[in-house]
C-alpha atoms as a PDB file:
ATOM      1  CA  UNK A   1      -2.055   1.308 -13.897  1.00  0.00           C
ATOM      2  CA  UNK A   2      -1.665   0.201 -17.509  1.00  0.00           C
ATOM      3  CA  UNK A   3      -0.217   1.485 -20.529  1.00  0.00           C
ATOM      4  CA  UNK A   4      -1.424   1.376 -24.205  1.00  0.00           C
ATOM      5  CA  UNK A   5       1.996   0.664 -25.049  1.00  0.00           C
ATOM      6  CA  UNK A   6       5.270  -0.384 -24.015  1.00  0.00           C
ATOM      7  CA  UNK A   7       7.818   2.008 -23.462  1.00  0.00           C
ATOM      8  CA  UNK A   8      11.404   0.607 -23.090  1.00  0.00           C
ATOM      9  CA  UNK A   9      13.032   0.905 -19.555  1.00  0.00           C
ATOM     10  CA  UNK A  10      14.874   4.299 -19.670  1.00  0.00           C
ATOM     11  CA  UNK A  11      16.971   3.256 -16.998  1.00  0.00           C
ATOM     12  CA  UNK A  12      15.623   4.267 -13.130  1.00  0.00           C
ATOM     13  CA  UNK A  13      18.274   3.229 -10.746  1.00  0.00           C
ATOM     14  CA  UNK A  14      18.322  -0.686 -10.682  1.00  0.00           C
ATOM     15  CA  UNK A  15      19.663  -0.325  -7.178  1.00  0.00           C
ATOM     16  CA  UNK A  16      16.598   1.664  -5.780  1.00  0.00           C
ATOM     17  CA  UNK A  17      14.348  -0.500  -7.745  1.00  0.00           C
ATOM     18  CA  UNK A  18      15.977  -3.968  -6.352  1.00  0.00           C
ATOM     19  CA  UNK A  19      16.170  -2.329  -2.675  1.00  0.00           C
ATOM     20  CA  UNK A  20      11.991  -1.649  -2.930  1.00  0.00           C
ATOM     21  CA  UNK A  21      11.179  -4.669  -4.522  1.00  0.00           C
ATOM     22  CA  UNK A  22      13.141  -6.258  -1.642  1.00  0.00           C
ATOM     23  CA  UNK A  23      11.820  -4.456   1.206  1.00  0.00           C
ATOM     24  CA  UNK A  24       7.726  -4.488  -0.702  1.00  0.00           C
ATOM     25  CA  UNK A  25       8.674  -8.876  -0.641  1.00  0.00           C
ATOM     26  CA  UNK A  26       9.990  -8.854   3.083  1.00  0.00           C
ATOM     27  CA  UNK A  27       7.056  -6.710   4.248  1.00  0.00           C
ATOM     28  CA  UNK A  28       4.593  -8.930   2.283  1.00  0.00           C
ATOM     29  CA  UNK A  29       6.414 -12.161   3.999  1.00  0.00           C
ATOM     30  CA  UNK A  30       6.217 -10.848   7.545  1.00  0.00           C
ATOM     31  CA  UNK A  31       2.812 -10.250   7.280  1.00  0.00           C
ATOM     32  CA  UNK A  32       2.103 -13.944   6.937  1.00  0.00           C
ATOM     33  CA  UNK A  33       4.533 -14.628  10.212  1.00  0.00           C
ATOM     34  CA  UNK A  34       1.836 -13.007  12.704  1.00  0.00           C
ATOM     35  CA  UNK A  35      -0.711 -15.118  12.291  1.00  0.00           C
ATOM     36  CA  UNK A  36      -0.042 -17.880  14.770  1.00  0.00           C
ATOM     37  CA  UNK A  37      -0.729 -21.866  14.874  1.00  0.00           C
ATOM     38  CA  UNK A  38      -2.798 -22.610  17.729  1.00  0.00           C
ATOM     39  CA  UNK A  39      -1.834 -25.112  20.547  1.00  0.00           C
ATOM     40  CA  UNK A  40      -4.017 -27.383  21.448  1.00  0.00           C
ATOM     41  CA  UNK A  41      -4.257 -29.894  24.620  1.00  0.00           C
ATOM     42  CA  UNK A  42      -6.509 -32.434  22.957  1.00  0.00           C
ATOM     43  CA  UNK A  43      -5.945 -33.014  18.919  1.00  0.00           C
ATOM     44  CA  UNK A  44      -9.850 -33.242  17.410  1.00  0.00           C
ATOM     45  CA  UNK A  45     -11.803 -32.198  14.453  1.00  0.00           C
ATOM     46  CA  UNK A  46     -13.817 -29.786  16.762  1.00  0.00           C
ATOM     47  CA  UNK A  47     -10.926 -28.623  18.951  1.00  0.00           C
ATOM     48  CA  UNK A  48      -8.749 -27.415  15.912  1.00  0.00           C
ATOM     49  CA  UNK A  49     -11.685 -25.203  14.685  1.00  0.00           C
ATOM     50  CA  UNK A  50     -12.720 -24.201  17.734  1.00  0.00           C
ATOM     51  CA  UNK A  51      -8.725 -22.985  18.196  1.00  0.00           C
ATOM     52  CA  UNK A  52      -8.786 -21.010  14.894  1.00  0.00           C
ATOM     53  CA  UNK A  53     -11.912 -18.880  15.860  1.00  0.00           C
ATOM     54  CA  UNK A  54      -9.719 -16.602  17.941  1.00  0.00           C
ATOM     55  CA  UNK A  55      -7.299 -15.727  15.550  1.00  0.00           C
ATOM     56  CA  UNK A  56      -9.445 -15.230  12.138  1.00  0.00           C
ATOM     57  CA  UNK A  57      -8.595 -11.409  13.088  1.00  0.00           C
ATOM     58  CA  UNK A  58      -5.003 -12.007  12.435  1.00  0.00           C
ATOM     59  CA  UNK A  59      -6.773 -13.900   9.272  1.00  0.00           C
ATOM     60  CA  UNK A  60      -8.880 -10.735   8.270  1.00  0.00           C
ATOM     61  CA  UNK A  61      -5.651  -7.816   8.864  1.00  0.00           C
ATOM     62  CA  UNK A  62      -3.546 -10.270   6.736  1.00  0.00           C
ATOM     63  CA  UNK A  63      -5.416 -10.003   3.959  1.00  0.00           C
ATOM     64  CA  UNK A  64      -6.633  -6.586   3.524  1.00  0.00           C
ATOM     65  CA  UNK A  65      -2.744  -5.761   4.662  1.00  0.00           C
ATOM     66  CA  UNK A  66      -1.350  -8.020   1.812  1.00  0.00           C
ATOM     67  CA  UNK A  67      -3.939  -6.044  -0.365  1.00  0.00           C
ATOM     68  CA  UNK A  68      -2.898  -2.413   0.512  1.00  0.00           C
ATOM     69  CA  UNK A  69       0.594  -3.414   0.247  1.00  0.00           C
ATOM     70  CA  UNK A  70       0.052  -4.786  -3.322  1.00  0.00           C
ATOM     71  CA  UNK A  71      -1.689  -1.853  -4.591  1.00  0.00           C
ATOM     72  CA  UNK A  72       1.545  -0.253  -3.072  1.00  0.00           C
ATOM     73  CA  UNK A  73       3.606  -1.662  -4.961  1.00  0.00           C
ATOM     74  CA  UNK A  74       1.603  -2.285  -8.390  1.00  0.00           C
ATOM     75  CA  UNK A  75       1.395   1.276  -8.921  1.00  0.00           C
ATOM     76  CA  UNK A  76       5.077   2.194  -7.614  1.00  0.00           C
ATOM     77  CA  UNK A  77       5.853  -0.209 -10.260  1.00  0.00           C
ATOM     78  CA  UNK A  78       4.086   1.390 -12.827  1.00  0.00           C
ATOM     79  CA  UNK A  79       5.181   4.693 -12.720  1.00  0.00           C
ATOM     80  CA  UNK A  80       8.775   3.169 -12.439  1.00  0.00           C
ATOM     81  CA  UNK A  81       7.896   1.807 -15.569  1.00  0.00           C
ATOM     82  CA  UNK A  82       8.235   5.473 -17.405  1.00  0.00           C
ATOM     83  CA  UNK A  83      10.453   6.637 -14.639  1.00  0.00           C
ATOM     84  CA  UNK A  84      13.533   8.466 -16.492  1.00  0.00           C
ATOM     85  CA  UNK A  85      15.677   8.437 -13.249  1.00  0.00           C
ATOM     86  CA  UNK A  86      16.054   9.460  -9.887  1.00  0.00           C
ATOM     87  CA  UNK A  87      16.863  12.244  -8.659  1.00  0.00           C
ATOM     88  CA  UNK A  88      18.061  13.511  -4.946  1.00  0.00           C
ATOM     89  CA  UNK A  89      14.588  14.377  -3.666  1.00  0.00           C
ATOM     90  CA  UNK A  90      12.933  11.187  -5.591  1.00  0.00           C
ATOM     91  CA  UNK A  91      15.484   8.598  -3.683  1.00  0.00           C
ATOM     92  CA  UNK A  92      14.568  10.378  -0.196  1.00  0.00           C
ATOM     93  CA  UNK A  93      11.205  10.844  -0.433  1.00  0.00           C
ATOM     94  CA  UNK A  94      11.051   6.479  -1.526  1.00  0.00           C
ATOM     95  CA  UNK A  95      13.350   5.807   1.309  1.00  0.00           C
ATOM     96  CA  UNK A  96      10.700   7.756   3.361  1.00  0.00           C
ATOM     97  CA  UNK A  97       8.102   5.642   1.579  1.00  0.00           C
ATOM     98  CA  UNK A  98       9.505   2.323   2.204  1.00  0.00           C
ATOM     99  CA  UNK A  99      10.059   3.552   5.798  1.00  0.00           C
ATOM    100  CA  UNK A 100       5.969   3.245   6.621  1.00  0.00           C
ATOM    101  CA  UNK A 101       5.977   0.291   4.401  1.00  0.00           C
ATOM    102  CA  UNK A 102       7.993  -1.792   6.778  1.00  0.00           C
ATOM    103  CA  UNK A 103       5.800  -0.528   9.717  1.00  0.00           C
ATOM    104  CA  UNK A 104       2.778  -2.328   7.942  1.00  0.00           C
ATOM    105  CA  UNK A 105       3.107  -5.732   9.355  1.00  0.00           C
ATOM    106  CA  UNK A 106       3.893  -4.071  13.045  1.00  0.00           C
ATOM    107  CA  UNK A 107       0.361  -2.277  12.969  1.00  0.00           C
ATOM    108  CA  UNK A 108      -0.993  -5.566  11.218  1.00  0.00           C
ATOM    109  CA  UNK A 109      -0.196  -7.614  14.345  1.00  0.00           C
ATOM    110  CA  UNK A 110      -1.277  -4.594  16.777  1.00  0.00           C
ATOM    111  CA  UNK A 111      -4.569  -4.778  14.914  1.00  0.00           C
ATOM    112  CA  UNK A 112      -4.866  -8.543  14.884  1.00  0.00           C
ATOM    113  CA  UNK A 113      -4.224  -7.997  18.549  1.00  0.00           C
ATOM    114  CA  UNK A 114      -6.591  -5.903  19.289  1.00  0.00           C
ATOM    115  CA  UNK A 115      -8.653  -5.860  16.484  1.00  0.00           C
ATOM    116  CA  UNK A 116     -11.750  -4.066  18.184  1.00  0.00           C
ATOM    117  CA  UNK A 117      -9.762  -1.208  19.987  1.00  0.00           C
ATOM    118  CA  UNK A 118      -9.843   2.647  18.561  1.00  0.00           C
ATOM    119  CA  UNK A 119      -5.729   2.854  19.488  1.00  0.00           C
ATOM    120  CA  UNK A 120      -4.924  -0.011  17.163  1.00  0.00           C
ATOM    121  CA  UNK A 121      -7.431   1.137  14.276  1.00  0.00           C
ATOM    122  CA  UNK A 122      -6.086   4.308  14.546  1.00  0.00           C
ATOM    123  CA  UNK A 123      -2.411   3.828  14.696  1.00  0.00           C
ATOM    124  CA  UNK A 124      -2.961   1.278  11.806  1.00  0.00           C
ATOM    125  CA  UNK A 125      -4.823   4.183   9.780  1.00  0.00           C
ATOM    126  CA  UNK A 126      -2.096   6.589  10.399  1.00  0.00           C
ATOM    127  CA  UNK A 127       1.048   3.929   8.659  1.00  0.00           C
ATOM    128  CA  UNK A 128      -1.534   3.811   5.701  1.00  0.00           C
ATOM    129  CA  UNK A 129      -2.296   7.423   5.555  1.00  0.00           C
ATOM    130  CA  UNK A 130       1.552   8.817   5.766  1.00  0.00           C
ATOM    131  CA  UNK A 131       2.688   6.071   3.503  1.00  0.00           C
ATOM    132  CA  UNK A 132      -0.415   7.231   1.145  1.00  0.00           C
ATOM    133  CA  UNK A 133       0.254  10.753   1.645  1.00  0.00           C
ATOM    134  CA  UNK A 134       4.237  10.076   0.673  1.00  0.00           C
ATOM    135  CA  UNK A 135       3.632   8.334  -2.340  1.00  0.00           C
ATOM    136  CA  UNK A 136       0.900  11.151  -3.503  1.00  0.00           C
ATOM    137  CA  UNK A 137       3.812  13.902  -3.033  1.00  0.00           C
ATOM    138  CA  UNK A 138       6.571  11.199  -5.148  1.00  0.00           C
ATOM    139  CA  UNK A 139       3.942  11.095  -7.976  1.00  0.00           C
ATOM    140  CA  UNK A 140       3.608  14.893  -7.862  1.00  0.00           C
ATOM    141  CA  UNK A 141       7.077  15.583  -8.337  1.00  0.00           C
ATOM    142  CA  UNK A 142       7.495  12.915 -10.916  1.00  0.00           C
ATOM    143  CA  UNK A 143       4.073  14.243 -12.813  1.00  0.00           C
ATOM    144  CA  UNK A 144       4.457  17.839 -12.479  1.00  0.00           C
ATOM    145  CA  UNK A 145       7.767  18.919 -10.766  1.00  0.00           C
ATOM    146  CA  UNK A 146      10.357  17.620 -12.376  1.00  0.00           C
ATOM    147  CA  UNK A 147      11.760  15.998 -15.471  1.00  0.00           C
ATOM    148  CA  UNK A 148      11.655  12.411 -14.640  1.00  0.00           C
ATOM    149  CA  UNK A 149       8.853  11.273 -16.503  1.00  0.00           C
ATOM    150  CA  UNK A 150       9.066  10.197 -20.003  1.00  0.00           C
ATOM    151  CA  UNK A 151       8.293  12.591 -22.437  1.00  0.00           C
ATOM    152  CA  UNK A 152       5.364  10.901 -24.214  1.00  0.00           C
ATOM    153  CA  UNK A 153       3.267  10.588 -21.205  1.00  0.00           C
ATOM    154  CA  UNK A 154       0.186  13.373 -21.721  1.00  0.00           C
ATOM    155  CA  UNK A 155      -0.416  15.914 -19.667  1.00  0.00           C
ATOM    156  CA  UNK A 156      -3.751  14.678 -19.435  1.00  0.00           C
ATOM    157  CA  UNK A 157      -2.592  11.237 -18.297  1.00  0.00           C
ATOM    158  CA  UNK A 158      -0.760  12.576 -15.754  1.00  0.00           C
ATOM    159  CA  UNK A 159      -3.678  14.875 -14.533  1.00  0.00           C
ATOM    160  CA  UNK A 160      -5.847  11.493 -14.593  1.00  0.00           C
ATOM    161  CA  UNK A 161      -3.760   9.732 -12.297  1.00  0.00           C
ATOM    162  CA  UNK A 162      -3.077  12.547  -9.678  1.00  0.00           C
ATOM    163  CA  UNK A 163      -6.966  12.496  -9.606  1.00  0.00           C
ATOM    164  CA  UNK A 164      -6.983   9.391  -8.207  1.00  0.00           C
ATOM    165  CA  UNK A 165      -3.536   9.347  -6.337  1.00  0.00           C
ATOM    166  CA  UNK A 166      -5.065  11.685  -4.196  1.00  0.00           C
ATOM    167  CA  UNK A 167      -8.047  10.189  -3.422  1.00  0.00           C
ATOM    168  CA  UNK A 168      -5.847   7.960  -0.710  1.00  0.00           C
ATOM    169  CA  UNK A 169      -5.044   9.755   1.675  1.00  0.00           C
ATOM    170  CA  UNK A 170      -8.224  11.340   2.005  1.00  0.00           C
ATOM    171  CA  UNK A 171     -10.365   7.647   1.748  1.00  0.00           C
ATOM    172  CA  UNK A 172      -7.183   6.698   5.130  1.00  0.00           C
ATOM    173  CA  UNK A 173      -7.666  10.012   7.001  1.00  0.00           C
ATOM    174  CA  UNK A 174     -11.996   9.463   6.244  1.00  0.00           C
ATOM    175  CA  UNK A 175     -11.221   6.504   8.094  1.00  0.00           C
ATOM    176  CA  UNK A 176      -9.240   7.386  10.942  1.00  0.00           C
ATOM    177  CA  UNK A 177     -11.827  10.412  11.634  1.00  0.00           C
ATOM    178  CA  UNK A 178     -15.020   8.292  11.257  1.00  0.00           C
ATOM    179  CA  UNK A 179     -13.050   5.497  13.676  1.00  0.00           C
ATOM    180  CA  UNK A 180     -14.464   7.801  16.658  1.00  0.00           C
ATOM    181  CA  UNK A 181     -17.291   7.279  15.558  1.00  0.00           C
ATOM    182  CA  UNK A 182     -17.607   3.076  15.315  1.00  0.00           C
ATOM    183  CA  UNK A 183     -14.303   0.852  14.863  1.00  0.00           C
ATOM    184  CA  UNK A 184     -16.232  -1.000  12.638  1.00  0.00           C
ATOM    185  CA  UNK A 185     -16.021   1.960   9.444  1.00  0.00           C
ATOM    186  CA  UNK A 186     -12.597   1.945   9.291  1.00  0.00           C
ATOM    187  CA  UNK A 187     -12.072  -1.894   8.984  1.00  0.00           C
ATOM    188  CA  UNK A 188     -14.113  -1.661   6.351  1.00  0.00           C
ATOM    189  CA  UNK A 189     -12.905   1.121   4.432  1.00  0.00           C
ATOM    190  CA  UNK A 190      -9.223  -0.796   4.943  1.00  0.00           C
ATOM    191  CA  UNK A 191     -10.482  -3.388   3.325  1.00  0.00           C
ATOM    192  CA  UNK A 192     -11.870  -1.198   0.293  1.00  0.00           C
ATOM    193  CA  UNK A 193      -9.397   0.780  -0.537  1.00  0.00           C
ATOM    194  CA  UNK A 194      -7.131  -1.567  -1.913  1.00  0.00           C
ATOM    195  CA  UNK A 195     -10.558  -2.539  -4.370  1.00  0.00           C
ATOM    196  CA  UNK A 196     -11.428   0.541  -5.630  1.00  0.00           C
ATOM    197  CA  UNK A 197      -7.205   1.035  -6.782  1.00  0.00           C
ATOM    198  CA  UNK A 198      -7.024  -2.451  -8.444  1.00  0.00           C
ATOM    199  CA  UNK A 199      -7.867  -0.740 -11.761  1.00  0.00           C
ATOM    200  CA  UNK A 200      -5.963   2.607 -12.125  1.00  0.00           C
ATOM    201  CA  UNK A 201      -6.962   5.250 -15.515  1.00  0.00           C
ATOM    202  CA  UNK A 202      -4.149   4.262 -17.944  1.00  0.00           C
ATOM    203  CA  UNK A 203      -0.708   5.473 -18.496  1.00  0.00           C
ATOM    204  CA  UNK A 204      -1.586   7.191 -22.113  1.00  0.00           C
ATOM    205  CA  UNK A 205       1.032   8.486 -24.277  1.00  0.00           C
ATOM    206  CA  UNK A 206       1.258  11.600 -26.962  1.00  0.00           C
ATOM    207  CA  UNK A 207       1.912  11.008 -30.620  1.00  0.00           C
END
């Protein structure tokens, strides 16, 4: 999410926003750490590529992984951005958040595991569509529920964005229901998802 202008940092707790930057850069990292170097008996051109077929699934979670995780945290970011503070239910319900963000590289590797099996897809779908589901209720208290949002943001900005927020856990729980269906659909929608929130409506703000 953008803004058409800057607003200057009100003051959200530095410690919560160092602990999920830290825990959003560790999750990222680990990510990386499943993919594993093949061994091979006999060193060759042809033997090394031959190797690497078996693991581009680790190759193909890694990446639309990375990308849900930095939509994650691009919009987090943003709304911390004209985040007044936190308050009691705010720092539990991102604790809760960052909870199913560390679970990410867990169902990455059970995916690049068993990348064609309706158990992995599934429990991989789930992590996405809690953590989805958490951050949709953080923005609504932030938006609508509570104080904690600066004062210049529109109502009509903030009604733009909970459009969208919203559409998450509903495009994750599409996915996990259409999974019975072919294992295929939800890879694909996994890999979308993260797309179609690269650009978010922008943060506008009252004159």
């Amino acid at each position: 999410m953008e803004t058409k202008s800057e607003l200057p940092h009100t003051g959200a707790s530095k410690r919560m926003e160092a602990l999920t930057d830290g825990i959003f850069a560790i999750a990222a990292t680990l990510l990386v750490l499943e993919i594993r170097v093949p061994k091979l008996e006999i060193e060759s051109s042809s033997a090394i590529i031959h190797a690497l077929y078996p693991i581009h699934p680790s190759f193909i979670a890694f990446v639309f992984s990375f990308l849900n995780i930095l939509i994650f945290w691009v919009n987090h970011d943003s709304i911390g951005k004209v985040l007044l503070r936190f308050d009691a239910k705010l720092t539990y319900l991102n604790i809760l958040f960052l909870l199913f963000i560390t679970l990410i590289p867990f169902t990455t590797a059970f995916v690049s595991e068993y990348p064609f099996e309706f158990i992995a897809i599934t429990v991989y779908g789930l992590v996405l569509l809690i953590t989805a589901s958490i951050a949709t209720i953080m923005y609504y208290h932030i938006a609508f529920k509570s104080k904690l949002m600066h004062e210049k943001i529109s109502k009509k900005s903030r009604q733009k964005i909970w459009k969208r927020v919203v559409l998450g856990p509903i495009f994750f729980a599409t996915a996990i229901l259409l999974g019975w269906i072919n294992v295929f659909i939800p890879i694909i929608i996994y890999i979308l998802v993260p797309l179609f929130f690269l650009i978010m409506p922008k943060i506008e703000f009252e004159d």
